[in-house]
PDB file of N, CA and C in Angstrom:
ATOM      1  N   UNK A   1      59.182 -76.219   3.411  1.00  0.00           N
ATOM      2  CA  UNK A   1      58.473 -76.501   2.189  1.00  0.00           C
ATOM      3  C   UNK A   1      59.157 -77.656   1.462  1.00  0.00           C
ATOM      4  N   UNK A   2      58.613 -78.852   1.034  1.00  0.00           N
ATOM      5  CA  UNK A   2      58.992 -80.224   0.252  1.00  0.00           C
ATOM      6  C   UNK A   2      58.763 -79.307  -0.706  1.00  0.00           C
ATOM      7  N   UNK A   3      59.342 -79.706  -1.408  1.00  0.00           N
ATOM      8  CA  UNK A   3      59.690 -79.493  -3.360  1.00  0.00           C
ATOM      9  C   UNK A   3      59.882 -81.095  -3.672  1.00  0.00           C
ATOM     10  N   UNK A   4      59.017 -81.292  -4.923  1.00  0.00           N
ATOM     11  CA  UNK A   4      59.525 -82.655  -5.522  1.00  0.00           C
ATOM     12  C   UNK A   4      59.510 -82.595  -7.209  1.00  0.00           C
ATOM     13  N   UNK A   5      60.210 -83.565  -7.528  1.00  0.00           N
ATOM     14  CA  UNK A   5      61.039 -83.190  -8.909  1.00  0.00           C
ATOM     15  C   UNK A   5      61.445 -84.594  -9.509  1.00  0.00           C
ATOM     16  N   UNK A   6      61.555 -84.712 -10.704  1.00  0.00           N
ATOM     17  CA  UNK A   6      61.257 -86.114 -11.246  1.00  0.00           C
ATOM     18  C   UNK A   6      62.570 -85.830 -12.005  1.00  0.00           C
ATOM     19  N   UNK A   7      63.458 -87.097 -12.365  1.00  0.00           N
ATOM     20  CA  UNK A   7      64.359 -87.028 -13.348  1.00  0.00           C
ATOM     21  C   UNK A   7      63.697 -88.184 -14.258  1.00  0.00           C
ATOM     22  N   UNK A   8      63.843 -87.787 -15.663  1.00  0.00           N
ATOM     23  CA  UNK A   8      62.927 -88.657 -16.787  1.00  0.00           C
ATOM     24  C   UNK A   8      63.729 -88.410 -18.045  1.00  0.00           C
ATOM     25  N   UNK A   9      63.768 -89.804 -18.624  1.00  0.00           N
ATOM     26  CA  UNK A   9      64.852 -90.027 -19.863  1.00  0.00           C
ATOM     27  C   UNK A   9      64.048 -90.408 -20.904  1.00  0.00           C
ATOM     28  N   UNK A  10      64.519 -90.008 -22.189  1.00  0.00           N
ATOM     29  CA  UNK A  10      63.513 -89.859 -23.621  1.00  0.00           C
ATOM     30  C   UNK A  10      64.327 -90.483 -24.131  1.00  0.00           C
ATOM     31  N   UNK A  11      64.282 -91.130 -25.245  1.00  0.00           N
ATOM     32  CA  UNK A  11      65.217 -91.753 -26.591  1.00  0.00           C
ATOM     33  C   UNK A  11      64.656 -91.701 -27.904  1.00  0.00           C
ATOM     34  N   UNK A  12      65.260 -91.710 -28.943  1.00  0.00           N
ATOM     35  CA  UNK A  12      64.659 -91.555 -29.973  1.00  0.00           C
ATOM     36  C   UNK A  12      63.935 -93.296 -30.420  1.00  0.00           C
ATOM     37  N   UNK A  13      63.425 -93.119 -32.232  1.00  0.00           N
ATOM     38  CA  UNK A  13      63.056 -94.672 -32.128  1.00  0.00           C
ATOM     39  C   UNK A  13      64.298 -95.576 -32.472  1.00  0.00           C
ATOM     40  N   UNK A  14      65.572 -94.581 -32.665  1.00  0.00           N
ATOM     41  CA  UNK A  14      66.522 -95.486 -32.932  1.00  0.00           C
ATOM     42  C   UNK A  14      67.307 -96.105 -31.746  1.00  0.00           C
ATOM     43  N   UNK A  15      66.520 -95.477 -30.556  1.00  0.00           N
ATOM     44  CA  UNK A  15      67.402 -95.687 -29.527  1.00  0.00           C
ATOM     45  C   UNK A  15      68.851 -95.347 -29.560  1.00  0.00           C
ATOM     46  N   UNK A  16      69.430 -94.501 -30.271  1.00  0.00           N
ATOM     47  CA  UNK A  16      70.827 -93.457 -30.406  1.00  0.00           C
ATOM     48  C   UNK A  16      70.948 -92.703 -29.697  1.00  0.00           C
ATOM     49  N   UNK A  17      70.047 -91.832 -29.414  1.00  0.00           N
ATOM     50  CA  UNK A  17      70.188 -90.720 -28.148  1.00  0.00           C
ATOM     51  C   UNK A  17      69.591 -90.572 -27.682  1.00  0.00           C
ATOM     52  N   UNK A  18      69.773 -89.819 -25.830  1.00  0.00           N
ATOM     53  CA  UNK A  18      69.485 -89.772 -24.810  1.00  0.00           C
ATOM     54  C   UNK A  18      68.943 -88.532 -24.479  1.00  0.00           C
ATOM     55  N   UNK A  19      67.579 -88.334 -24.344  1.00  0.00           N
ATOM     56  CA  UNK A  19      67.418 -87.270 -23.089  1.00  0.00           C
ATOM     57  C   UNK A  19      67.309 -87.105 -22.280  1.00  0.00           C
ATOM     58  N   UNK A  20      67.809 -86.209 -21.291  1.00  0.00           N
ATOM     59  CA  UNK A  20      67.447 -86.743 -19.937  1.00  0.00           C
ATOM     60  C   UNK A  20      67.375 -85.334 -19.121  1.00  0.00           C
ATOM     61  N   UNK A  21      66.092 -85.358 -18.561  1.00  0.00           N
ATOM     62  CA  UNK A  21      65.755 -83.715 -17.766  1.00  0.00           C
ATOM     63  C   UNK A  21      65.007 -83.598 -16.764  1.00  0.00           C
ATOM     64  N   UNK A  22      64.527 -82.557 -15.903  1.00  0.00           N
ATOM     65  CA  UNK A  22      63.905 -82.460 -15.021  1.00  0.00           C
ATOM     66  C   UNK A  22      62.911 -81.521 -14.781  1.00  0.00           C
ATOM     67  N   UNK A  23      61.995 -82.303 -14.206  1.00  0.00           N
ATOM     68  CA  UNK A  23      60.926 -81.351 -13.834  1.00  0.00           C
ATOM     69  C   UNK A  23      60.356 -81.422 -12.642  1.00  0.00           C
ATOM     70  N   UNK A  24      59.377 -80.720 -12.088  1.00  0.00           N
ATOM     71  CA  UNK A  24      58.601 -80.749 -11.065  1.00  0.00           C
ATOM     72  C   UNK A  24      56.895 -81.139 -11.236  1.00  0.00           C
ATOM     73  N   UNK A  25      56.452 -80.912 -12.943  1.00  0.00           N
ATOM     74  CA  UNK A  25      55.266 -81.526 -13.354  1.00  0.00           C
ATOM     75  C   UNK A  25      55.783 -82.322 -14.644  1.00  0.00           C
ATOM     76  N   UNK A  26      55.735 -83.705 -14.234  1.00  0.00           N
ATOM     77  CA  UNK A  26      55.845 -84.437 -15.421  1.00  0.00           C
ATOM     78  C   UNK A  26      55.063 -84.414 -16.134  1.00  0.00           C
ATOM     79  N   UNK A  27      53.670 -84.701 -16.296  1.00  0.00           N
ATOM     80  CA  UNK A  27      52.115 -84.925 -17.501  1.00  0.00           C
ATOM     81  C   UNK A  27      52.687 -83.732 -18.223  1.00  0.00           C
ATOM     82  N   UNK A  28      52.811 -82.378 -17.705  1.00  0.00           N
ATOM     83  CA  UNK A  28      52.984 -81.587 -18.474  1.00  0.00           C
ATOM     84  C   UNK A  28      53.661 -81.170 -19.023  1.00  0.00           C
ATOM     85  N   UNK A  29      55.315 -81.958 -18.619  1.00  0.00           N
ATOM     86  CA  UNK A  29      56.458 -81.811 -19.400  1.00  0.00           C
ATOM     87  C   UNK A  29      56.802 -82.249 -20.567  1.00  0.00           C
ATOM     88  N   UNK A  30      56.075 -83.991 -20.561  1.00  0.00           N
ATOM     89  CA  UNK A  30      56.087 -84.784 -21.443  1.00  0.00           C
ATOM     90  C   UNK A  30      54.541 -84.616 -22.305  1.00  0.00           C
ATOM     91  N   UNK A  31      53.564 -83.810 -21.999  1.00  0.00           N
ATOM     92  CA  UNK A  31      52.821 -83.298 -23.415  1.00  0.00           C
ATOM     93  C   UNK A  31      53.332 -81.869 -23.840  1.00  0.00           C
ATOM     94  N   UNK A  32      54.636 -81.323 -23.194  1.00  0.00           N
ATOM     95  CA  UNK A  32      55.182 -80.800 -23.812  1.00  0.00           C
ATOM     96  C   UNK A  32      56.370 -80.981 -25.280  1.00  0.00           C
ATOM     97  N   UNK A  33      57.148 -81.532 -24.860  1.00  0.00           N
ATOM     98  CA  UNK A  33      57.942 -82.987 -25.182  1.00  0.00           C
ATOM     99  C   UNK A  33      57.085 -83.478 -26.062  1.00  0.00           C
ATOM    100  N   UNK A  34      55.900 -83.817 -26.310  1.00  0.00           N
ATOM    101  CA  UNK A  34      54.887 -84.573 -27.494  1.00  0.00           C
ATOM    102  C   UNK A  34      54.192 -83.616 -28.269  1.00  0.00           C
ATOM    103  N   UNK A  35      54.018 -82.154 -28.034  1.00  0.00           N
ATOM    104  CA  UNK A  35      53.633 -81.285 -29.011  1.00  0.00           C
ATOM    105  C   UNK A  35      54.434 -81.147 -30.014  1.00  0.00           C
ATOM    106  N   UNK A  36      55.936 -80.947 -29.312  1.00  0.00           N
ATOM    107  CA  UNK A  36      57.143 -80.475 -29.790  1.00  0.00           C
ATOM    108  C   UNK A  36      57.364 -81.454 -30.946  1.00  0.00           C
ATOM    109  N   UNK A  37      57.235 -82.364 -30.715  1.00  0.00           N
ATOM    110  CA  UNK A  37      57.400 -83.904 -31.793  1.00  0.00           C
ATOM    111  C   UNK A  37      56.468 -84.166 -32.965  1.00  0.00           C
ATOM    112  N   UNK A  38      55.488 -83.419 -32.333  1.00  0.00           N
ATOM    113  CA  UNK A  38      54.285 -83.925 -33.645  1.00  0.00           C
ATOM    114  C   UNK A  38      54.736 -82.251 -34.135  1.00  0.00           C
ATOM    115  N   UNK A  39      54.281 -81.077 -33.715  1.00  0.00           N
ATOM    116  CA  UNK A  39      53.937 -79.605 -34.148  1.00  0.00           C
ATOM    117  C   UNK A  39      55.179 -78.646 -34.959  1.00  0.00           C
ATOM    118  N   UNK A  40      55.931 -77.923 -33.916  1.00  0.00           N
ATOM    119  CA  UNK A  40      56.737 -77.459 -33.803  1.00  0.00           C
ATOM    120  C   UNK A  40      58.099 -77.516 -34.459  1.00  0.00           C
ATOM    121  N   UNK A  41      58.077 -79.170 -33.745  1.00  0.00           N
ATOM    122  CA  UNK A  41      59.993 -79.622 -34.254  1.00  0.00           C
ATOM    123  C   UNK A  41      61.091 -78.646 -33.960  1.00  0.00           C
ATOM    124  N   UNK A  42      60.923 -77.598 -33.041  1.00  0.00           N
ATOM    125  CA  UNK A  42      62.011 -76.883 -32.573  1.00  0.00           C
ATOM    126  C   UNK A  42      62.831 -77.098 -31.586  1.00  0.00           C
ATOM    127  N   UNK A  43      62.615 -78.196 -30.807  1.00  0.00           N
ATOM    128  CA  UNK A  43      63.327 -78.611 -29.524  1.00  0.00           C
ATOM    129  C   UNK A  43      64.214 -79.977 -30.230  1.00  0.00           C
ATOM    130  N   UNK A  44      64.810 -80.336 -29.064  1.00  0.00           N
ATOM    131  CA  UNK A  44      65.126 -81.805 -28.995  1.00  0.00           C
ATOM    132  C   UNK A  44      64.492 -82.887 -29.307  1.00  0.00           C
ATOM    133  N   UNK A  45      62.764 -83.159 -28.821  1.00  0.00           N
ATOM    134  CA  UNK A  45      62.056 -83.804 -29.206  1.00  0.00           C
ATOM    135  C   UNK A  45      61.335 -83.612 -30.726  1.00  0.00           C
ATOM    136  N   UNK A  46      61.543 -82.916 -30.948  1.00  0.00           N
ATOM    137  CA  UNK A  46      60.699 -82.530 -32.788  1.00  0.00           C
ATOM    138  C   UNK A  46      62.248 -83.061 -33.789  1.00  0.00           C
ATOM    139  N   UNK A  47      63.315 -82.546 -32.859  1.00  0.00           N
ATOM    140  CA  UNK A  47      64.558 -82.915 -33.850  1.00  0.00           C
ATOM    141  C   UNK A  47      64.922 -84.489 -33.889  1.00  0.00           C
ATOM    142  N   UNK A  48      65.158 -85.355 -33.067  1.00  0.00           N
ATOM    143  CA  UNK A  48      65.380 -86.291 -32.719  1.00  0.00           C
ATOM    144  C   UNK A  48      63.774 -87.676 -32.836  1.00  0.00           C
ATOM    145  N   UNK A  49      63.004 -86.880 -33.252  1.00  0.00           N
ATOM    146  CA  UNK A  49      61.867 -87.752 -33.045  1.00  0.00           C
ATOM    147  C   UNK A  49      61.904 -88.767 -31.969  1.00  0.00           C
ATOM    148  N   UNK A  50      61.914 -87.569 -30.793  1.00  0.00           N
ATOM    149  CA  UNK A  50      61.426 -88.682 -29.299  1.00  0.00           C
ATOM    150  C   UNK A  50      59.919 -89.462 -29.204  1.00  0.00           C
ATOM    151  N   UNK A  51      59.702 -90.855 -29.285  1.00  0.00           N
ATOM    152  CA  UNK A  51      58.930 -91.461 -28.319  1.00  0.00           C
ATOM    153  C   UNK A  51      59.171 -92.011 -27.095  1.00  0.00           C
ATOM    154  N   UNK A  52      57.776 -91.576 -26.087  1.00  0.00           N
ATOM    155  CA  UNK A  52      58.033 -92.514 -24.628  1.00  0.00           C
ATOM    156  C   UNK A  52      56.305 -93.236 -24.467  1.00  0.00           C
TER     157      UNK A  52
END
């Protein structure tokens, strides 16, 4: 069985910090990652105000 898996890096708009994580479905990691930013604000991305 292939398994495939993406490594993908976020930054804020200050470009100060780094995220960097993995998945196996990106679209859905990163409209995860973009709920979190606009909705929530409980992750990394809501705290840091990630755009990609």
């Amino acid at each position: 069985m292939i398994h495939n898996y993406f490594v993908y890096i976020l930054t804020n708009v200050n470009r100060t910090v780094l995220y960097i994580g993995v998945t196996n479905d990106l679209p859905t990691r990163l409209q995860e990652h973009y709920t979190d930013s606009q909705k929530t604000k409980r992750h990394f991305t809501g705290k840091y105000n990630v755009y990609y």
